[in-house]
N, C-alpha and C. Protein backbone atom coordinates (compact mmCIF):
# COMPACT_ATOMS: atom_id res chain seq x y z
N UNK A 1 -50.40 19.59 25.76
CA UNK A 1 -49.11 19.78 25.10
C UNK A 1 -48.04 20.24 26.09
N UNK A 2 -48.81 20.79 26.90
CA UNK A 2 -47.49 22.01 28.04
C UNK A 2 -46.93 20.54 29.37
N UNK A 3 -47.49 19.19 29.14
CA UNK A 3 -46.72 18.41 29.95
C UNK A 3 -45.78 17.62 28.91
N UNK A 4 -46.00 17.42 28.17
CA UNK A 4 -45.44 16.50 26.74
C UNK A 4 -44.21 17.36 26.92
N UNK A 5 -44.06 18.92 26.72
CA UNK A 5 -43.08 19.58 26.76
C UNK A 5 -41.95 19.59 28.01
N UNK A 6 -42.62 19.30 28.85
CA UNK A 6 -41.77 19.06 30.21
C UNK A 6 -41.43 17.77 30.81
N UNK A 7 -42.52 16.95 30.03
CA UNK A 7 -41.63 15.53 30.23
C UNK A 7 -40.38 15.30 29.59
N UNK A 8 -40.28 15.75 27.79
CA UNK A 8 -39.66 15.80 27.04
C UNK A 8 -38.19 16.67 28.14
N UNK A 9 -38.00 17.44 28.34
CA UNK A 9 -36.86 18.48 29.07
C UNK A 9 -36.22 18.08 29.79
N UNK A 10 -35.39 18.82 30.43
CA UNK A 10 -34.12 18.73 31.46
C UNK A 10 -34.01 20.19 32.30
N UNK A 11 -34.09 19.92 33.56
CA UNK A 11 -33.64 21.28 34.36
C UNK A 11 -32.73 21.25 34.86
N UNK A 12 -32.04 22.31 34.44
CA UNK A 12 -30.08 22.92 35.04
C UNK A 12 -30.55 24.49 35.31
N UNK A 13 -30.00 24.67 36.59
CA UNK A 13 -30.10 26.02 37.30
C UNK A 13 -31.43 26.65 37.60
N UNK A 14 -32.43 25.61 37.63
CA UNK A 14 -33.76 25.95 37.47
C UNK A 14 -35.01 26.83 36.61
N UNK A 15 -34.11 26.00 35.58
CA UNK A 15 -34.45 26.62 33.88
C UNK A 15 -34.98 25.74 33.14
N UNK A 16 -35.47 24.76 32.48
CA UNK A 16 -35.62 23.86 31.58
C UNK A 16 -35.40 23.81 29.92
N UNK A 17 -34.27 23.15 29.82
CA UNK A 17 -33.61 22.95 28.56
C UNK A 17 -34.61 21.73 27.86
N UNK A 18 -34.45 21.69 26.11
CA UNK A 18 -34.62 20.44 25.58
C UNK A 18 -34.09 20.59 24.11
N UNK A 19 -33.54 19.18 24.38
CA UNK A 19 -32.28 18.43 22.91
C UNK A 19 -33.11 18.66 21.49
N UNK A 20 -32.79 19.35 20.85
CA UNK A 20 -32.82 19.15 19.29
C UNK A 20 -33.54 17.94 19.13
N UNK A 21 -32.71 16.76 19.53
CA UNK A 21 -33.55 15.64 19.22
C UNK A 21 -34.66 15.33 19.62
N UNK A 22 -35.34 15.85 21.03
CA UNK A 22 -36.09 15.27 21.70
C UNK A 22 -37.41 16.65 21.13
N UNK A 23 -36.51 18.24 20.82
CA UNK A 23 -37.95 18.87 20.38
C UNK A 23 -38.10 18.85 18.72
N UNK A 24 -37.85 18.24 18.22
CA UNK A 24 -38.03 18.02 16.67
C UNK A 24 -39.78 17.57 16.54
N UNK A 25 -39.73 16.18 17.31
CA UNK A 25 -40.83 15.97 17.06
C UNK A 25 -42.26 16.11 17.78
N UNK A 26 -41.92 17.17 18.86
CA UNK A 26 -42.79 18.12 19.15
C UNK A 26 -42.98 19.16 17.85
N UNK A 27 -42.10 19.99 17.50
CA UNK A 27 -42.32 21.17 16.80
C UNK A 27 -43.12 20.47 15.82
N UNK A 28 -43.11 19.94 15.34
CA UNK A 28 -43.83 18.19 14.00
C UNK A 28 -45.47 18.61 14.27
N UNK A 29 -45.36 18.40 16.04
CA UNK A 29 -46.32 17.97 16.30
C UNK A 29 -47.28 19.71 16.45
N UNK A 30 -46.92 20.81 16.24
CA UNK A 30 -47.85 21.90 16.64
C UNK A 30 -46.67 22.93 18.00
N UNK A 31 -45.91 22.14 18.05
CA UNK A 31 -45.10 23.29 19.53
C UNK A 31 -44.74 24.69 18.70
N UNK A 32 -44.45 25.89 19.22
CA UNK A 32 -44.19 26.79 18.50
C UNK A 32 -42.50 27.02 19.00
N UNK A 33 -42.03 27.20 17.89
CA UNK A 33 -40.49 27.71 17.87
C UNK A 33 -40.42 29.10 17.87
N UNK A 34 -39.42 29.83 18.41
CA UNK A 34 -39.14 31.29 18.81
C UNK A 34 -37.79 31.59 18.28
N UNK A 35 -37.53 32.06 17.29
CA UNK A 35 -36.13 31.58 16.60
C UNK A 35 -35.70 33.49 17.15
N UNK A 36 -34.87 33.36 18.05
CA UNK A 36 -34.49 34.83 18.53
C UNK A 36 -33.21 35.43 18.01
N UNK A 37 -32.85 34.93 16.49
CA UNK A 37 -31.31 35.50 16.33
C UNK A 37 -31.63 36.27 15.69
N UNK A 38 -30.79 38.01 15.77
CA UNK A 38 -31.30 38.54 14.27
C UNK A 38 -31.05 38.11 13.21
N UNK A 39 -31.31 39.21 12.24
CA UNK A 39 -31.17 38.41 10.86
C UNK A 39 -29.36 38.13 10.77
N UNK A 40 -28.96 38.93 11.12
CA UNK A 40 -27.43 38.51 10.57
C UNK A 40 -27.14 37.44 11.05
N UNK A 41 -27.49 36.46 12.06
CA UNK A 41 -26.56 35.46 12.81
C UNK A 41 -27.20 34.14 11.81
N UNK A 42 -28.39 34.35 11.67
CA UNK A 42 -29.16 33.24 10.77
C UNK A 42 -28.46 32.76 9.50
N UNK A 43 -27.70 33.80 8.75
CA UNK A 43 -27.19 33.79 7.37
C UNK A 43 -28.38 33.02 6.48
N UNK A 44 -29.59 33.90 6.46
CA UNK A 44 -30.39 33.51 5.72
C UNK A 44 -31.41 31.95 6.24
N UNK A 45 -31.12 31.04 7.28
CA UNK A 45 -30.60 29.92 7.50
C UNK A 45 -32.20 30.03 8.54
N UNK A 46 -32.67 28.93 8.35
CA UNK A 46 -34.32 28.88 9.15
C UNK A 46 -34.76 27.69 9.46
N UNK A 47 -34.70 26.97 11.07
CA UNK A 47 -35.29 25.49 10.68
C UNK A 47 -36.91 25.77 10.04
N UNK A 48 -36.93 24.43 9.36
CA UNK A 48 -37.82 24.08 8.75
C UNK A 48 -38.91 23.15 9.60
N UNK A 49 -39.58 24.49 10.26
CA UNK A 49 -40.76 23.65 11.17
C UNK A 49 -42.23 24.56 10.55
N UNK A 50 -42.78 24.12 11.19
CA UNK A 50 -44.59 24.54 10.41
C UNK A 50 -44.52 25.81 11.82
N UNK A 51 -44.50 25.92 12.74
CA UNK A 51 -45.03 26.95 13.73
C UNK A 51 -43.66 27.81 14.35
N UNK A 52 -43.25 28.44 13.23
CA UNK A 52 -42.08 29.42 13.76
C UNK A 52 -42.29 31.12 13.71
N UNK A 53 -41.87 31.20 14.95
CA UNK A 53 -41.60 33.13 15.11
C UNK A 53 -40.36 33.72 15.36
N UNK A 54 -40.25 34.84 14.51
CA UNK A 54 -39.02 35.13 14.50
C UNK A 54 -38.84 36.66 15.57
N UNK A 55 -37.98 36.62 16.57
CA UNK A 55 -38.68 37.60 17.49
C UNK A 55 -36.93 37.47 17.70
N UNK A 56 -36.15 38.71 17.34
CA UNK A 56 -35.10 38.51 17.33
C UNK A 56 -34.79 38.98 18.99
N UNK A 57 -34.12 37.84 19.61
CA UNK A 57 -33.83 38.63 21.40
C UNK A 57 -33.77 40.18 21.75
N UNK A 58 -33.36 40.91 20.94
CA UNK A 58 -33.40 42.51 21.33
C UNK A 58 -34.20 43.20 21.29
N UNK A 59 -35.16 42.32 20.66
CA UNK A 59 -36.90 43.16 20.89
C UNK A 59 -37.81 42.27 21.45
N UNK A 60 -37.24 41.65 22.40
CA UNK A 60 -37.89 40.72 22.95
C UNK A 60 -39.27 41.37 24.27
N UNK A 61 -38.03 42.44 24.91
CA UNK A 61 -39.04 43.30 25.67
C UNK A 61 -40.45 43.92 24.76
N UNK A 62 -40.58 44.34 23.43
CA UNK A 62 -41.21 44.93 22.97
C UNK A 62 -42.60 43.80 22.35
N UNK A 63 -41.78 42.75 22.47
CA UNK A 63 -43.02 42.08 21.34
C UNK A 63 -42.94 40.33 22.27
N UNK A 64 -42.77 40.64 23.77
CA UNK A 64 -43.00 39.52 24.55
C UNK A 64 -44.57 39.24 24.05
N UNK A 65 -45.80 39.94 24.26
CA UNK A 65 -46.69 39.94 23.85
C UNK A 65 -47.54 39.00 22.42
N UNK A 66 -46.65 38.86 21.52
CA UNK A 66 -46.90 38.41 20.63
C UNK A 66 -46.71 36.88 20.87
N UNK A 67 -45.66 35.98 22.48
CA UNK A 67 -46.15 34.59 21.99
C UNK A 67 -46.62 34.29 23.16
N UNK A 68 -47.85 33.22 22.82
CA UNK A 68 -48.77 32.82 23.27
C UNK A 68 -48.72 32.33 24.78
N UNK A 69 -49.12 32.46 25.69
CA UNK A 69 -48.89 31.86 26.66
C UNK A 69 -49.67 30.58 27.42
N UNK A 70 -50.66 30.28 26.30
CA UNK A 70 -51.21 28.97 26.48
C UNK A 70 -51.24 28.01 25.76
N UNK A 71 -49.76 28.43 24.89
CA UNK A 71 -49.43 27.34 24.03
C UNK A 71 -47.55 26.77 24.44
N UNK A 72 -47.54 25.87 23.85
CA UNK A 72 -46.12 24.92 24.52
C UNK A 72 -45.35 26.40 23.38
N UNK A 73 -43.97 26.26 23.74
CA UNK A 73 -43.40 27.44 23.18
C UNK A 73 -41.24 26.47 23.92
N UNK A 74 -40.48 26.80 21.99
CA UNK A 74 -39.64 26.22 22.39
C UNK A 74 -38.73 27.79 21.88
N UNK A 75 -37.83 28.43 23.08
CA UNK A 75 -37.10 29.19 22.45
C UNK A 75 -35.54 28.93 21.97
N UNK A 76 -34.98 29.70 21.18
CA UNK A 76 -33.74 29.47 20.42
C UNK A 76 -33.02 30.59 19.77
N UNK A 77 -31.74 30.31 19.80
CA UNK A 77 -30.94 31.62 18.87
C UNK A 77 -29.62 30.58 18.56
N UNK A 78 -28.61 30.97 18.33
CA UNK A 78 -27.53 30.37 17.95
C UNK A 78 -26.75 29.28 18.76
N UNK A 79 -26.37 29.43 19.66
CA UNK A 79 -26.08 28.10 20.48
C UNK A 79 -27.11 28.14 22.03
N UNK A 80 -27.53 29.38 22.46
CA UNK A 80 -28.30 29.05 23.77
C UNK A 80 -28.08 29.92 24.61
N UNK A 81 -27.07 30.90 24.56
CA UNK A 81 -26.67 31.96 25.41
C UNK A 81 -27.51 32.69 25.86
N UNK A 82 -28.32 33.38 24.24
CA UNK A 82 -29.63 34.38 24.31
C UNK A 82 -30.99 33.76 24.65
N UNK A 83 -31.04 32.44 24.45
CA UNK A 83 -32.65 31.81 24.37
C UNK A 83 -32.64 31.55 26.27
N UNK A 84 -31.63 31.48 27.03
CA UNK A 84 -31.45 30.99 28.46
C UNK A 84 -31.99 32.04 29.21
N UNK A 85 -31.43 33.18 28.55
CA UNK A 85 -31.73 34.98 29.05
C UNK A 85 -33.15 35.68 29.36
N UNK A 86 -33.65 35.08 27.64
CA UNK A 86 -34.91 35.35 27.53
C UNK A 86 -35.31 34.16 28.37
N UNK A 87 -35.67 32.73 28.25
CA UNK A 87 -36.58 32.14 29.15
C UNK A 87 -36.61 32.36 30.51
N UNK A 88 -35.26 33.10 30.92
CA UNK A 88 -35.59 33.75 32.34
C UNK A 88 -36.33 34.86 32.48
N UNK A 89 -36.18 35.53 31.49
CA UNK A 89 -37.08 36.59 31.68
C UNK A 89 -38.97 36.46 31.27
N UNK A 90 -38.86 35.23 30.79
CA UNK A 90 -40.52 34.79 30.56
C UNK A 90 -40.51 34.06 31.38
N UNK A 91 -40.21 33.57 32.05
CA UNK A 91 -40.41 32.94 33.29
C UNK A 91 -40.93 33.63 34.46
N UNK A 92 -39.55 35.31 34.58
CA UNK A 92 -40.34 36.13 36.14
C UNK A 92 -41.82 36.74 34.92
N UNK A 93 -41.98 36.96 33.92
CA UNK A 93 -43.16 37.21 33.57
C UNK A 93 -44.34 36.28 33.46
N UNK A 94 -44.17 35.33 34.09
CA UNK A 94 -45.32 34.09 34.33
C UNK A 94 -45.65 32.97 33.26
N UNK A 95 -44.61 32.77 32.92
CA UNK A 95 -44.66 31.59 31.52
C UNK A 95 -44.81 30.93 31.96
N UNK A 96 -45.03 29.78 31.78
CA UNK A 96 -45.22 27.93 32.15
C UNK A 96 -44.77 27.50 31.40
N UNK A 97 -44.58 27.24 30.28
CA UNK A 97 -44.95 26.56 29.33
C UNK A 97 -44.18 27.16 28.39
N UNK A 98 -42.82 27.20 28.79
CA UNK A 98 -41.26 27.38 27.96
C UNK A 98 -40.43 27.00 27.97
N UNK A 99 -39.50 25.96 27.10
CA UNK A 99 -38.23 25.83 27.04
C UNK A 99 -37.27 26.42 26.48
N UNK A 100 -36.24 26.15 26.68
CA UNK A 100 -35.17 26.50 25.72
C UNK A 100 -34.40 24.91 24.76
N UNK A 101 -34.29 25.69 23.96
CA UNK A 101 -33.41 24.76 23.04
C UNK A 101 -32.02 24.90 23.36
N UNK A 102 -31.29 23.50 23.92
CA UNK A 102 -30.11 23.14 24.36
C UNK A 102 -29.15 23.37 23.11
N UNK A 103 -28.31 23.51 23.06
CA UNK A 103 -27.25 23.85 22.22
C UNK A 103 -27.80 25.10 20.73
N UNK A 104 -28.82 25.24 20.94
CA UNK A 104 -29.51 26.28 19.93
C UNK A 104 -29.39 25.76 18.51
N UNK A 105 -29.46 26.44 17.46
CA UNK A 105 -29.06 26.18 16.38
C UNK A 105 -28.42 25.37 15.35
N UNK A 106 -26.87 25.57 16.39
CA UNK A 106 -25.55 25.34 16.37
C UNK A 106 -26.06 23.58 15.97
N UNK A 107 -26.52 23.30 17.09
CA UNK A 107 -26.68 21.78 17.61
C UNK A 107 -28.08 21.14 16.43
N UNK A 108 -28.94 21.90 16.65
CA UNK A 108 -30.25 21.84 15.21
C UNK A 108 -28.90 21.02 13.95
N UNK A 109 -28.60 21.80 13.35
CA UNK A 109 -27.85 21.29 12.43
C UNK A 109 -26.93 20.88 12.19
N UNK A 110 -26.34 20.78 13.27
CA UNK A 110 -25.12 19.16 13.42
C UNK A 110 -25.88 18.34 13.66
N UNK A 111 -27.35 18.06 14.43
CA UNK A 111 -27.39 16.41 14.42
C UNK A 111 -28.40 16.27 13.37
N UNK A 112 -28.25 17.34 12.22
CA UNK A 112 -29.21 16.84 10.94
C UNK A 112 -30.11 17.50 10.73
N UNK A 113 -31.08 18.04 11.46
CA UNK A 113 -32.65 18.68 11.73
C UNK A 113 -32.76 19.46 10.37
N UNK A 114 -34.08 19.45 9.81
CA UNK A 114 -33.92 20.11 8.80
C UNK A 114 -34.01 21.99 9.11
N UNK A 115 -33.44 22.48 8.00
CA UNK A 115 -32.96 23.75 7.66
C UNK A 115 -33.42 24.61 6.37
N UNK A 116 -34.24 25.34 6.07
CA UNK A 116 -34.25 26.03 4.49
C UNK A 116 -33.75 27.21 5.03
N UNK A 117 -33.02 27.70 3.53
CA UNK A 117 -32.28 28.90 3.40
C UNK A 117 -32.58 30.15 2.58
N UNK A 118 -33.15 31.27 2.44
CA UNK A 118 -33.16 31.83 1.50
C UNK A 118 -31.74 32.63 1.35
N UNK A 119 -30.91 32.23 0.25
CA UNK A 119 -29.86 32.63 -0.14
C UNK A 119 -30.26 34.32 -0.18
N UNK A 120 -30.95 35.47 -0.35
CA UNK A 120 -31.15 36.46 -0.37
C UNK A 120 -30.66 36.88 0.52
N UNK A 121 -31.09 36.47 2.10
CA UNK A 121 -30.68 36.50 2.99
C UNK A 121 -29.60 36.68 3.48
N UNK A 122 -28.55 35.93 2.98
CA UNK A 122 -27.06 36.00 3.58
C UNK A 122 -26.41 37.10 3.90
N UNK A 123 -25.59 37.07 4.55
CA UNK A 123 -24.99 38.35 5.12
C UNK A 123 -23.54 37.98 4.78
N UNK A 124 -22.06 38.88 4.64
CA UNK A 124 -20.73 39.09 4.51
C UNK A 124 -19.92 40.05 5.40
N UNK A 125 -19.24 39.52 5.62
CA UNK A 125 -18.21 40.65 6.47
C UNK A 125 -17.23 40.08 6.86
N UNK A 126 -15.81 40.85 6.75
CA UNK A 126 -14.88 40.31 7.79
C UNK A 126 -14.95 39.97 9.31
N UNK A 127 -15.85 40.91 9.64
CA UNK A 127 -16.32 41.57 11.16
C UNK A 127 -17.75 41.91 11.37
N UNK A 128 -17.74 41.97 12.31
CA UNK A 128 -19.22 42.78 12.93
C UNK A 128 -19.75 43.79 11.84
N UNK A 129 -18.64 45.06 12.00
CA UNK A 129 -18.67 46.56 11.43
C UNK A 129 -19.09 46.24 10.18
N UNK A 130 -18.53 45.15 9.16
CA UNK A 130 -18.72 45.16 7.98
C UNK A 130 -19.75 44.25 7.35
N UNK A 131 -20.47 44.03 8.12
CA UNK A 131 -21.69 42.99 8.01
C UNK A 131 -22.83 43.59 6.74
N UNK A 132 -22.86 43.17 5.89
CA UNK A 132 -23.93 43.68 4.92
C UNK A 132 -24.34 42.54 3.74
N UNK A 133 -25.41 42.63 3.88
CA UNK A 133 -26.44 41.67 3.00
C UNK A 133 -25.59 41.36 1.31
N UNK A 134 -25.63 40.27 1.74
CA UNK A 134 -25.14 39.57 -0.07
C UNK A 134 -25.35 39.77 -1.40
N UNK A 135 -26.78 39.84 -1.11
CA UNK A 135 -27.35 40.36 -2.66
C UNK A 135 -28.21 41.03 -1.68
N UNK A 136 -28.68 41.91 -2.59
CA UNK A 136 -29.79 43.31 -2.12
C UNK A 136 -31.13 42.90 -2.67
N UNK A 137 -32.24 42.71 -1.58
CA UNK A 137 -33.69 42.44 -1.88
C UNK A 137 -33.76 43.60 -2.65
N UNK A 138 -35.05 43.07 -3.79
CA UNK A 138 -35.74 43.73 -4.63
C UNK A 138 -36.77 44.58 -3.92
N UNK A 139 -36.75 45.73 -4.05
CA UNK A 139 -38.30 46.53 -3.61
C UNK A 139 -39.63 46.35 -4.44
N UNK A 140 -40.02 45.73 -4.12
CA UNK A 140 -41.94 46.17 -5.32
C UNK A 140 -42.37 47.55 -4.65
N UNK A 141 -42.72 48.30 -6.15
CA UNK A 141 -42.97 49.71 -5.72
C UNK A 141 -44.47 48.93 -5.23
């Protein structure tokens, strides 16, 4: 899987990127997605692949551990800023077998890719400061 992933790619700055289009049907196929936005940037908003982790970039130091390193692994957050950051930093930690997703998100769903949403999820605010959840999850005692 970890050459499929690098044939599939592109290297700029000695990083390896790959197109929405080209990792769709990897992720199809078993690749694992790393969806690194927190919850607020998502607005509830999740591609719809079978092998996703949600490891939001700011705890990335804490829970590097948790993805696999002998499996193909595609990372992502909103357009690519944060997923570029982190694959450098799994990289000096001995990854192989990581990309990043080129245009992030942003790009996921402009050229179509599917998406589920849990409306619960959503977030509101004018701003940053005023960012707070839409409707309020239910607690089960």
């Amino acid at each position: 899987m970890m050459e499929i992933l690098k044939s599939n790619s592109f290297e700029s700055q000695g990083l390896c990127f790959i197109t929405p289009r080209k990792a769709f049907p990897l992720l199809i196929d078993g690749v694992i997605l790393v969806d690194l936005r927190p919850d607020f940037e998502g607005d509830g908003k999740r591609p719809d692949v079978p092998d996703l982790m949600l490891i939001p970039y700011t705890e990335i130091n804490d829970c590097i551990e948790q993805i696999p390193r002998d499996e193909a692994v595609i990372l992502a957050d909103a357009v690519g800023i944060h997923s570029k950051e982190v694959l450098k930093l799994l990289t000096e930690k001995g990854f192989t077998n990581v990309v990043s997703l080129a245009g992030g998100f942003v790009d996921w769903e402009r050229d179509g890719f599917p998406i589920c949403q849990d409306i619960s999820e959503r977030w509101s605010g004018g701003c940053m400061c005023q960012l707070r959840q839409r409707e309020r999850k239910k607690k089960t005692p």
